[in-house]
Protein backbone atom coordinates (compact mmCIF):
# COMPACT_ATOMS: atom_id res chain seq x y z
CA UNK A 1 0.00 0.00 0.00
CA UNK A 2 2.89 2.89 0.64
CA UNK A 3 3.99 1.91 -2.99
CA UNK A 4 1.00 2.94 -4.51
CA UNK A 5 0.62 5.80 -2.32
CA UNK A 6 4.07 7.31 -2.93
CA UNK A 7 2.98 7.22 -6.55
CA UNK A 8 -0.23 9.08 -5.87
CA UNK A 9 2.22 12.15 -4.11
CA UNK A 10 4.52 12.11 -6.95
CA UNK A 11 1.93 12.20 -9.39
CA UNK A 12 0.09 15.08 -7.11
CA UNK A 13 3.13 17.03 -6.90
CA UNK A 14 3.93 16.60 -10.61
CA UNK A 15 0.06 17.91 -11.62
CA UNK A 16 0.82 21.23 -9.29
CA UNK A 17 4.13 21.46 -11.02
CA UNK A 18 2.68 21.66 -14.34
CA UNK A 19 -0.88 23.90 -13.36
CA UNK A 20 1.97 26.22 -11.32
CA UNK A 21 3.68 26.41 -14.83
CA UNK A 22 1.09 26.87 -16.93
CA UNK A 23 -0.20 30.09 -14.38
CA UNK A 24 3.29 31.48 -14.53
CA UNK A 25 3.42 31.11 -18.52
CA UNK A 26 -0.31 33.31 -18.57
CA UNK A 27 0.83 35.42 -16.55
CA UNK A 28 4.29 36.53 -17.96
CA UNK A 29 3.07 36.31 -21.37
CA UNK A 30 -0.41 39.04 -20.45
CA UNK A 31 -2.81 36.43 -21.74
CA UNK A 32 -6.32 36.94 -21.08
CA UNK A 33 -9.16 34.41 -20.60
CA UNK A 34 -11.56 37.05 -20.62
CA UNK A 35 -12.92 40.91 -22.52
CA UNK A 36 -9.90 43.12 -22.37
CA UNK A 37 -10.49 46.15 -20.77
CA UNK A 38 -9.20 48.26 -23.48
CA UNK A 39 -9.60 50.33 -26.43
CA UNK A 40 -8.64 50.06 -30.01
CA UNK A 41 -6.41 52.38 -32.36
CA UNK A 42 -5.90 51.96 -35.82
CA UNK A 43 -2.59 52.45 -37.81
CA UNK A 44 -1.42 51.83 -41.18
CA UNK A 45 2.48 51.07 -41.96
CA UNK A 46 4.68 50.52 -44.59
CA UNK A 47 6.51 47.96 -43.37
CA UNK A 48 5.32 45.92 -39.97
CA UNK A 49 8.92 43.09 -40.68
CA UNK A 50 9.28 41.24 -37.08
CA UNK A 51 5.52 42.73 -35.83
CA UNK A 52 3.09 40.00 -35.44
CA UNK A 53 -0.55 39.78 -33.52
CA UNK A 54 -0.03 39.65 -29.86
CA UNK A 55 3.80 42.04 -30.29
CA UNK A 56 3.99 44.18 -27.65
CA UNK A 57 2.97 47.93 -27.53
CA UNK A 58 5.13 49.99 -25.20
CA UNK A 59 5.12 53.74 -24.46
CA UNK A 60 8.73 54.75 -22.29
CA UNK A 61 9.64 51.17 -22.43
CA UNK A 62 6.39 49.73 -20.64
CA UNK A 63 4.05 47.82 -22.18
CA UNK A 64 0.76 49.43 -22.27
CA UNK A 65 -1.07 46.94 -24.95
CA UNK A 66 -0.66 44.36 -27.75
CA UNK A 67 -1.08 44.20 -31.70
CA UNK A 68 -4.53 42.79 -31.81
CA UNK A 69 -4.77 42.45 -35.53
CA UNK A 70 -2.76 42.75 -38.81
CA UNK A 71 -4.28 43.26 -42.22
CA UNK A 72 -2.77 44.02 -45.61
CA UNK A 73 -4.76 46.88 -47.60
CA UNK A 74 -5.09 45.48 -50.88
CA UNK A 75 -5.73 49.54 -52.27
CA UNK A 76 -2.78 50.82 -50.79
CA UNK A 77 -0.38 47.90 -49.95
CA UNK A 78 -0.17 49.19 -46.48
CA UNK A 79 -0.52 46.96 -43.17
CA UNK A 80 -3.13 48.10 -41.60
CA UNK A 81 -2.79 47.02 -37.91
CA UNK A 82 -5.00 47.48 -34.67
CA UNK A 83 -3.78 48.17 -31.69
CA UNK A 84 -5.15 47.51 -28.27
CA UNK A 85 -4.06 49.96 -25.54
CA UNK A 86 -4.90 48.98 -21.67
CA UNK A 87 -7.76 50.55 -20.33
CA UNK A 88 -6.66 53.61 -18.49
CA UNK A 89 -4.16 55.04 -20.52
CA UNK A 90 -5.13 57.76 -22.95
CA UNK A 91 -3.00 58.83 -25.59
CA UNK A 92 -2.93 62.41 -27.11
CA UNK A 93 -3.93 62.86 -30.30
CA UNK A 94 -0.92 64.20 -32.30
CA UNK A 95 1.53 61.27 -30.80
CA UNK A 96 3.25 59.02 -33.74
CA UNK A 97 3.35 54.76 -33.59
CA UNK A 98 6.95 53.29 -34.56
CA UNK A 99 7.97 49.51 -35.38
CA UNK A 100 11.53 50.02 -33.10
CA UNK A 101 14.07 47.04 -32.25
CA UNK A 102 14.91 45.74 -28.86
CA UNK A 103 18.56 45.57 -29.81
CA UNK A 104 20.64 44.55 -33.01
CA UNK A 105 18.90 40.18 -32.45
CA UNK A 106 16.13 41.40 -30.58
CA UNK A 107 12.84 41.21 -32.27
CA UNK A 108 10.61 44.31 -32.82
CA UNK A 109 7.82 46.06 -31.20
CA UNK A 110 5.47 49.25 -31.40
CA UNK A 111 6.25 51.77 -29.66
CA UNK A 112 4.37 54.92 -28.93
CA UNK A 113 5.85 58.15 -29.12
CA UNK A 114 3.74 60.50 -27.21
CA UNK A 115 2.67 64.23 -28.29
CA UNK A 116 2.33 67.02 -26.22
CA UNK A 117 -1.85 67.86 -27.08
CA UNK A 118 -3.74 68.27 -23.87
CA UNK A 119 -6.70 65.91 -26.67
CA UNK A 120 -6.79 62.08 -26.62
CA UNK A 121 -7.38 59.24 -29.30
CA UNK A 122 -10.94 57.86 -29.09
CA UNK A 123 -11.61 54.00 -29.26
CA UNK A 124 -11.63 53.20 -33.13
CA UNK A 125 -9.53 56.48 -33.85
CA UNK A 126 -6.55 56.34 -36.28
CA UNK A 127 -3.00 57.40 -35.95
CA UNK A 128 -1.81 58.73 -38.79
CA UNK A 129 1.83 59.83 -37.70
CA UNK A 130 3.72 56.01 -38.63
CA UNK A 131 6.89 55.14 -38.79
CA UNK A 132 7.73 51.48 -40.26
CA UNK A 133 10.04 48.50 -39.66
CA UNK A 134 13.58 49.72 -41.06
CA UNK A 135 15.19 46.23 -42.57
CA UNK A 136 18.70 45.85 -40.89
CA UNK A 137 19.83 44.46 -44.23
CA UNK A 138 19.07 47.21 -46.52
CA UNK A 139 21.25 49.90 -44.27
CA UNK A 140 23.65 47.01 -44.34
CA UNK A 141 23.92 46.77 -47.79
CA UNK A 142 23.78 50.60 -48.46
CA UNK A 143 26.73 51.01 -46.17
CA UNK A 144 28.49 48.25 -47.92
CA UNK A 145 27.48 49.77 -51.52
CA UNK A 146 28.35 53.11 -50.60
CA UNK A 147 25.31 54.96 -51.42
CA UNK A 148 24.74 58.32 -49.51
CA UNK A 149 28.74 59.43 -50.26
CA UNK A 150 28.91 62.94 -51.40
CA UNK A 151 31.74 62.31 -53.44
């Protein structure tokens, strides 16, 4: 009888291992089971290289949201890309969205680069100031090909 029940604790401790893990992996990663309390902005970039749904949205470094949905425009070959920012934050209305780089191997993210108008985005509103992904390659191979010399 103790063999079996030494099983039954090992297999209880590895279960709370595993439901411990899977908390900590929700958590860390801002997954929700339920309605975001949130709001949605609109954007439309050139270039979104490295941005996928669920890419971080930071303003100052601190993630205030997530992409929420990417969409190429088939009129202007554009991505057009919604953003969800956390409810509670409001964002003035003359600020400008950027695809930036964590680093020269980090990935990408948006960030926000806040304006100074005392008027904030509504839910649904569209921010027109973009800036897109710039390919690390291309300014590679323009150094390397020596355009931009004023020679």
């Amino acid at each position: 009888m103790s063999h079996s029940m030494s099983e039954v604790l090992v297999g209880g401790g590895v279960l709370a291992a595993a439901l411990a893990f899977g908390l900590y992996t929700v958590q860390s990663t801002g997954f929700s089971m339920g309605a975001s309390s949130g709001y949605d902005l609109t954007a439309s970039f050139r270039s979104l290289e490295g941005v996928n749904v669920g890419t971080d949205v930071r303003l100052a470094g601190v993630k205030i949201g997530t992409v929420s949905d990417i969409a190429l425009n088939t009129q202007t070959y554009r991505a057009d890309t919604t953003v969800t920012i956390n409810g509670g934050i409001e964002i003035p209305d003359d600020s400008a969205i950027i695809i930036a780089s964590e680093g020269l191997l980090g990935g990408n993210f948006v960030e926000i680069s806040p304006g100074g108008s005392p008027f904030f985005f509504a839910p649904g509103d569209e921010i027109l100031d973009t800036q897109g992904s710039v390919s690390l390659l291309t300014l590679l191979l323009r150094y390397v090909g020596g355009e931009g010399d004023s020679e």
